[in-house]
PDB file of N, CA and C in Angstrom:
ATOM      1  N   UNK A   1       0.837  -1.183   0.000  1.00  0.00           N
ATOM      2  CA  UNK A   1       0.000   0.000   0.000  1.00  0.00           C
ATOM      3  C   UNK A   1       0.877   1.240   0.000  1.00  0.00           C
ATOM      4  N   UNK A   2       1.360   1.535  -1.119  1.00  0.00           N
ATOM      5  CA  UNK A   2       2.088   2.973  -0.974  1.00  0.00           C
ATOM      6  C   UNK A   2       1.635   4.240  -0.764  1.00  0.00           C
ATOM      7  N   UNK A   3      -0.047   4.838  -1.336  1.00  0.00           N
ATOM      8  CA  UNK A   3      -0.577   5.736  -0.594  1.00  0.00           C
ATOM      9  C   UNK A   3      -0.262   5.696   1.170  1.00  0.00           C
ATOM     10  N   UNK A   4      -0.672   4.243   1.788  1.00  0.00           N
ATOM     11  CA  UNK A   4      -0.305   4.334   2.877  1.00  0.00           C
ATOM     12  C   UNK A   4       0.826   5.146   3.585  1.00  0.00           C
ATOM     13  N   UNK A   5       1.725   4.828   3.127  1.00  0.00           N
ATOM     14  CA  UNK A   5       2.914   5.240   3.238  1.00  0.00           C
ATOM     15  C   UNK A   5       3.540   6.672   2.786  1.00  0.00           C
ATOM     16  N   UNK A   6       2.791   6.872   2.016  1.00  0.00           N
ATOM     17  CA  UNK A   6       3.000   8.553   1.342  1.00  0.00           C
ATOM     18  C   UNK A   6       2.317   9.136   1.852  1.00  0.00           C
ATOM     19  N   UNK A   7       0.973   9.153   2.810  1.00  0.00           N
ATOM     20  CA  UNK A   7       0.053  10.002   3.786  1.00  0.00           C
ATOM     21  C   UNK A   7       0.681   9.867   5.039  1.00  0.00           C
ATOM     22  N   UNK A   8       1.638   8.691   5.388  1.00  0.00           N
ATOM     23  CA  UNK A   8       2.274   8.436   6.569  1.00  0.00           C
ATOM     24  C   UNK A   8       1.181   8.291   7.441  1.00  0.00           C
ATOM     25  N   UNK A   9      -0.080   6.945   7.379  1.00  0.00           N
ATOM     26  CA  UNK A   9      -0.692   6.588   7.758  1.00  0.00           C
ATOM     27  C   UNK A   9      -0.281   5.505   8.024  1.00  0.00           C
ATOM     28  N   UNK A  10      -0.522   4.964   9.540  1.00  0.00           N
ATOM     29  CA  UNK A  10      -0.231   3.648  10.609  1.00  0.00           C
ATOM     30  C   UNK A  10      -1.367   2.889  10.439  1.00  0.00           C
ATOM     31  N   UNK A  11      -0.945   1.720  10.908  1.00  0.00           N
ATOM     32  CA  UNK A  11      -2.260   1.345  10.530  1.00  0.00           C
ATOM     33  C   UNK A  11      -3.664   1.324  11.182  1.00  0.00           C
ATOM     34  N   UNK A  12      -3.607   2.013  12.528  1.00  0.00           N
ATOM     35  CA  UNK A  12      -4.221   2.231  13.319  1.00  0.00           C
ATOM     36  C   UNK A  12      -5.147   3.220  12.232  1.00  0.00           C
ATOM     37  N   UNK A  13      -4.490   4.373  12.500  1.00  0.00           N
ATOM     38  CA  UNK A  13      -4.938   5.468  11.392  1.00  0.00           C
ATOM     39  C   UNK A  13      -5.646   5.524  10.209  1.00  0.00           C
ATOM     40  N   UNK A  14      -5.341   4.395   9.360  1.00  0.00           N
ATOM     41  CA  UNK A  14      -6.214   3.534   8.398  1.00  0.00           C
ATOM     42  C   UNK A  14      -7.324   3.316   8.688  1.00  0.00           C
ATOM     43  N   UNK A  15      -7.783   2.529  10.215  1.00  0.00           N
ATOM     44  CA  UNK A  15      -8.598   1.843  10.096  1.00  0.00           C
ATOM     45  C   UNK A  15      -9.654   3.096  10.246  1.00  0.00           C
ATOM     46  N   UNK A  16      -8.784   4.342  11.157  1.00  0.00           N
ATOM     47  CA  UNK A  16      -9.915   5.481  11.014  1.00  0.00           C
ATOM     48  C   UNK A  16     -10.606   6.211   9.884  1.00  0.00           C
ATOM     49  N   UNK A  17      -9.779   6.245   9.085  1.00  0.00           N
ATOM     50  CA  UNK A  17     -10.387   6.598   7.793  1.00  0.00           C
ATOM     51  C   UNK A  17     -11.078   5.934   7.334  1.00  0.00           C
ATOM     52  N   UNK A  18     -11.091   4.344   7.592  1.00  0.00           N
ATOM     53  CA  UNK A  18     -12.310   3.837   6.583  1.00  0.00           C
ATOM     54  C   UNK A  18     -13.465   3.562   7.281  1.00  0.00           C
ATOM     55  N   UNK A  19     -13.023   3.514   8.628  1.00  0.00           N
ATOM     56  CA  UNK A  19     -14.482   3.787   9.507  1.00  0.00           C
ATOM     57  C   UNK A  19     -14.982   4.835   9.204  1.00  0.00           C
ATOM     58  N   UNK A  20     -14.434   6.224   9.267  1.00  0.00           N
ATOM     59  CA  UNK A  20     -14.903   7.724   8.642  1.00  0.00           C
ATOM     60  C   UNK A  20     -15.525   7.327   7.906  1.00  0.00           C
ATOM     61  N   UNK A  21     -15.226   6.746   6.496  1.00  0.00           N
ATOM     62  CA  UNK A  21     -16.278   6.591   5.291  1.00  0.00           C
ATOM     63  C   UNK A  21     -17.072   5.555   5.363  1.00  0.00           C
ATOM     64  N   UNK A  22     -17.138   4.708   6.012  1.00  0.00           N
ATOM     65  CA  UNK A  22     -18.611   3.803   6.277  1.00  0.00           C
ATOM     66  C   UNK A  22     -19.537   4.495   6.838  1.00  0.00           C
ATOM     67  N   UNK A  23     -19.253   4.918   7.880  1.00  0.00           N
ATOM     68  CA  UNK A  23     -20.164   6.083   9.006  1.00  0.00           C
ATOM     69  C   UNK A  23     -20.687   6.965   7.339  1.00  0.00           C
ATOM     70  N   UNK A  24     -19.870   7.608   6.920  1.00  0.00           N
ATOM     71  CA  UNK A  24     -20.838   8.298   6.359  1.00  0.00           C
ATOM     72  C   UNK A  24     -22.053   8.085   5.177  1.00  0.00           C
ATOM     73  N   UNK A  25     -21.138   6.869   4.706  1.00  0.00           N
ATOM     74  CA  UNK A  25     -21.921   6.140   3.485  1.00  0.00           C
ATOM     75  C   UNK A  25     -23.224   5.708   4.162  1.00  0.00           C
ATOM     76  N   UNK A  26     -23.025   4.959   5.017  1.00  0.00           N
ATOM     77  CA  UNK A  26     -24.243   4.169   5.998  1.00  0.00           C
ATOM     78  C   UNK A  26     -25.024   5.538   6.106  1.00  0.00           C
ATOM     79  N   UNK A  27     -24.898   6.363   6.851  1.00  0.00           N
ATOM     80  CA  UNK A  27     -25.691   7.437   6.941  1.00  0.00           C
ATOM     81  C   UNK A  27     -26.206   8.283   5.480  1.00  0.00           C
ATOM     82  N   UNK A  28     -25.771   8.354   4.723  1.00  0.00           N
ATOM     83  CA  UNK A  28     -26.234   8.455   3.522  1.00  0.00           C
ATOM     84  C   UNK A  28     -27.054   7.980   2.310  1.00  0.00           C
ATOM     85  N   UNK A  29     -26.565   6.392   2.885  1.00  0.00           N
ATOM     86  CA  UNK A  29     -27.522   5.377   2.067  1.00  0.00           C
ATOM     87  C   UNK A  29     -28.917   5.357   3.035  1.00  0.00           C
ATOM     88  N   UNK A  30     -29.398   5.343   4.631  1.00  0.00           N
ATOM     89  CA  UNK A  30     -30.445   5.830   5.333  1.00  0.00           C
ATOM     90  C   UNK A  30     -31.237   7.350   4.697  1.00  0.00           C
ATOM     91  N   UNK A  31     -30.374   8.349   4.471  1.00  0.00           N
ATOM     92  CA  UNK A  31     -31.123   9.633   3.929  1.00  0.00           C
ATOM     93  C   UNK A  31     -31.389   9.294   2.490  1.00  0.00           C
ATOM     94  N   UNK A  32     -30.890   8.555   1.839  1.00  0.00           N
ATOM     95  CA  UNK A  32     -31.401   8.374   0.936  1.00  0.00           C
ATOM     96  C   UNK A  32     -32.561   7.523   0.747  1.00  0.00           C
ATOM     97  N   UNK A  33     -32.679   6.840   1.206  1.00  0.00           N
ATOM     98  CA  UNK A  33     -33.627   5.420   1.550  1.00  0.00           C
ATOM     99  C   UNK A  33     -34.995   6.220   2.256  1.00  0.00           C
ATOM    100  N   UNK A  34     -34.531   7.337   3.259  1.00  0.00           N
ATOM    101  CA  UNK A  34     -35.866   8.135   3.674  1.00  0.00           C
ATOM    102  C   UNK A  34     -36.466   9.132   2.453  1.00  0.00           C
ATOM    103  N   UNK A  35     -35.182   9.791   1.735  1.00  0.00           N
ATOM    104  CA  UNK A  35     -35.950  10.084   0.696  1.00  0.00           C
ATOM    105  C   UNK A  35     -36.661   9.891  -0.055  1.00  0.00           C
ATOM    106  N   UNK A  36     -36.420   8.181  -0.691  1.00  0.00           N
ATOM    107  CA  UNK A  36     -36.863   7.717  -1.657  1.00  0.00           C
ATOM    108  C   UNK A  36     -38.860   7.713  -1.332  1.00  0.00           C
ATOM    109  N   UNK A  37     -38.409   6.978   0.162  1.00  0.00           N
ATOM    110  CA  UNK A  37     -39.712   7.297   0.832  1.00  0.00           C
ATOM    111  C   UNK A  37     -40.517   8.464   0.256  1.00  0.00           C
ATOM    112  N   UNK A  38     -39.827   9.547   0.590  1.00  0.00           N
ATOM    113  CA  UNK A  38     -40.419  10.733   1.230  1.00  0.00           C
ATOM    114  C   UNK A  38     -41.467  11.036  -0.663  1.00  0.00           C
ATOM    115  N   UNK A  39     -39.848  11.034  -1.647  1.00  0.00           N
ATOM    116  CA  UNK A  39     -40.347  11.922  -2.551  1.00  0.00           C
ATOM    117  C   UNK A  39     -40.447  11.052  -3.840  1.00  0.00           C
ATOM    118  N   UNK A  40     -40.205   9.552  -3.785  1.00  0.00           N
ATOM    119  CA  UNK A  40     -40.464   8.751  -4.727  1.00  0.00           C
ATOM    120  C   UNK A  40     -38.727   8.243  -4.965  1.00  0.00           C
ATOM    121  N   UNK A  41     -38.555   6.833  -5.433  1.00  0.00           N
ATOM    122  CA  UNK A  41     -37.805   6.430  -5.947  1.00  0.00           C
ATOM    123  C   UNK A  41     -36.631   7.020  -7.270  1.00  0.00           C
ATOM    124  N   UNK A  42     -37.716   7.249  -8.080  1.00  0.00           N
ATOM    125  CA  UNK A  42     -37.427   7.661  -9.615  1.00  0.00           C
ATOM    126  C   UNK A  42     -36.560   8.837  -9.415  1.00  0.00           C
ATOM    127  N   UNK A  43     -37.094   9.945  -8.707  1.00  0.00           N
ATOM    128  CA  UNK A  43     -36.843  11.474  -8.435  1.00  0.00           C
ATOM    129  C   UNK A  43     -35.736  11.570  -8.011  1.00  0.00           C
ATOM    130  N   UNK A  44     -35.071  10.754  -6.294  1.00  0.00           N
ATOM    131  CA  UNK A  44     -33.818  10.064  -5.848  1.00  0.00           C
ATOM    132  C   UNK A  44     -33.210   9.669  -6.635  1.00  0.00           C
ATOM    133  N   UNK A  45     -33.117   8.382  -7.658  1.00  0.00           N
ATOM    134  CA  UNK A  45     -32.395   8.374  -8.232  1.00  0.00           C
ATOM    135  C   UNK A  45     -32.130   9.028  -9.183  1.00  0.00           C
ATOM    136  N   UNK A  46     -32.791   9.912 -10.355  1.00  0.00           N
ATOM    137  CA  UNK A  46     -32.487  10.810 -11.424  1.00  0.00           C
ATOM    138  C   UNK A  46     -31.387  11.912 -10.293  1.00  0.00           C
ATOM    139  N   UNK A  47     -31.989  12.059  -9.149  1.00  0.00           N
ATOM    140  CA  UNK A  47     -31.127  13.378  -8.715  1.00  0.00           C
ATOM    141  C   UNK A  47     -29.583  12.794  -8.294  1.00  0.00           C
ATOM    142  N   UNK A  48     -29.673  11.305  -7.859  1.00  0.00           N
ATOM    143  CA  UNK A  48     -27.866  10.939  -7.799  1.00  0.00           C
ATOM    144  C   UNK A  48     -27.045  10.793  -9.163  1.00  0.00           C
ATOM    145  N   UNK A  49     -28.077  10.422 -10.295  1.00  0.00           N
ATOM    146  CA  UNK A  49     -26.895  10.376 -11.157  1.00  0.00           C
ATOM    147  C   UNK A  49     -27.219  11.893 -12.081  1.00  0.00           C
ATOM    148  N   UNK A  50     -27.311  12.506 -11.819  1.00  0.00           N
ATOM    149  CA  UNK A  50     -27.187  14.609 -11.557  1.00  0.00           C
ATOM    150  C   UNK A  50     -26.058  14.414 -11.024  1.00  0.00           C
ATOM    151  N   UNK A  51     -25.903  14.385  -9.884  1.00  0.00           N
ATOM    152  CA  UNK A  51     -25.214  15.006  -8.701  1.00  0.00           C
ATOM    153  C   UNK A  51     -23.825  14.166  -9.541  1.00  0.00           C
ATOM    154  N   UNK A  52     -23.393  12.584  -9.815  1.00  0.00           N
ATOM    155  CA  UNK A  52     -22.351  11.662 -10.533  1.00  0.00           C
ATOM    156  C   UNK A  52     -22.355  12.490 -11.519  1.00  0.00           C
ATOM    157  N   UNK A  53     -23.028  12.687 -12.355  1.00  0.00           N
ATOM    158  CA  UNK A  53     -22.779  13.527 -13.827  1.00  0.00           C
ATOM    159  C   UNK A  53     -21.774  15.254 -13.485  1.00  0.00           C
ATOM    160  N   UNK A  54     -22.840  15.497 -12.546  1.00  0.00           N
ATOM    161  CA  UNK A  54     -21.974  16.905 -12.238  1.00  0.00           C
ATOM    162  C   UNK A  54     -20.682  16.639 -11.835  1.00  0.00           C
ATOM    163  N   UNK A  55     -20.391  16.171 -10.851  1.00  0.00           N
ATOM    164  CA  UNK A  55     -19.138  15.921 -10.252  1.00  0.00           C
ATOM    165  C   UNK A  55     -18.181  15.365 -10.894  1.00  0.00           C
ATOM    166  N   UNK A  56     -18.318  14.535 -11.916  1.00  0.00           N
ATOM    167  CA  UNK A  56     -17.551  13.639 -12.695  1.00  0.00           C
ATOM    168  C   UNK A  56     -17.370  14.876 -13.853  1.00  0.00           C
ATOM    169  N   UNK A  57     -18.518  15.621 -14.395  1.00  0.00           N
ATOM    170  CA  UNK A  57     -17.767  16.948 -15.404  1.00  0.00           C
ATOM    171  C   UNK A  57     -16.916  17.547 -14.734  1.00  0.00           C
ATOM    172  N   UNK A  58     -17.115  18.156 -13.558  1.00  0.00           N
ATOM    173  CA  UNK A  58     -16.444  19.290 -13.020  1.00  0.00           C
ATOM    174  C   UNK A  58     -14.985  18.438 -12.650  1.00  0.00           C
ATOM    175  N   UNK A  59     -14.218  16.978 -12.975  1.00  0.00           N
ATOM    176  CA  UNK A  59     -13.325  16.975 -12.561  1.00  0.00           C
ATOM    177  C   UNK A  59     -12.226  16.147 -13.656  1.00  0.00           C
ATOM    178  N   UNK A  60     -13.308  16.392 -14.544  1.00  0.00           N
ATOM    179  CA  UNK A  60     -12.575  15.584 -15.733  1.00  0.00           C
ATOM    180  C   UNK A  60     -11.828  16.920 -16.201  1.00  0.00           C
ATOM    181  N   UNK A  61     -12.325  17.989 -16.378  1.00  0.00           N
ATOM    182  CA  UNK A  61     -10.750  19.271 -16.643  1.00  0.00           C
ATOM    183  C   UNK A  61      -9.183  19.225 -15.853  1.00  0.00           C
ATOM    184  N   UNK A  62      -9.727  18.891 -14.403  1.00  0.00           N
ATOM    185  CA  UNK A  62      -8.533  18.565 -14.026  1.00  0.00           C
ATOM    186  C   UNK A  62      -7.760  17.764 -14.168  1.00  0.00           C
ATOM    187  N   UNK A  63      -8.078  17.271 -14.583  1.00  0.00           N
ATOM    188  CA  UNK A  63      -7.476  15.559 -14.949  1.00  0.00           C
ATOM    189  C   UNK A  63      -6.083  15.665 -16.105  1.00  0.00           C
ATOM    190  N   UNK A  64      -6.455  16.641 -16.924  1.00  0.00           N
ATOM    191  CA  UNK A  64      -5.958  17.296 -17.903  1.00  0.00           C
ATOM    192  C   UNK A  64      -4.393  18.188 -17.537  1.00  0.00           C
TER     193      UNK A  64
END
């Protein structure tokens, strides 16, 4: 794992970061799941792959 090693992350430290991103995914995939509720399925998903489309334009310049 050489990122590892180039952030000078232990492995303790690791495991915090990917706990960080479960916690948030988990909590995200719940707001989403209440949304779908709230405002329909279809609507939720058209608006995540918006949100993938946007984000993925806005970073393909940099890439460059």
């Amino acid at each position: 794992m050489a990122w590892r090693q180039d952030l000078n992350f232990t492995p303790a430290g690791l495991s915090w970061v990917v706990n960080a991103y479960l916690i948030a995914f988990g909590r995200l995939l719940v707001l989403a799941g209440r949304l779908g509720d709230l405002i329909g399925r279809k609507r939720v998903f058209l608006a995540g792959i918006a949100v993938f489309t946007a984000a993925q334009a806005s970073a393909s310049p940099s890439r460059r």
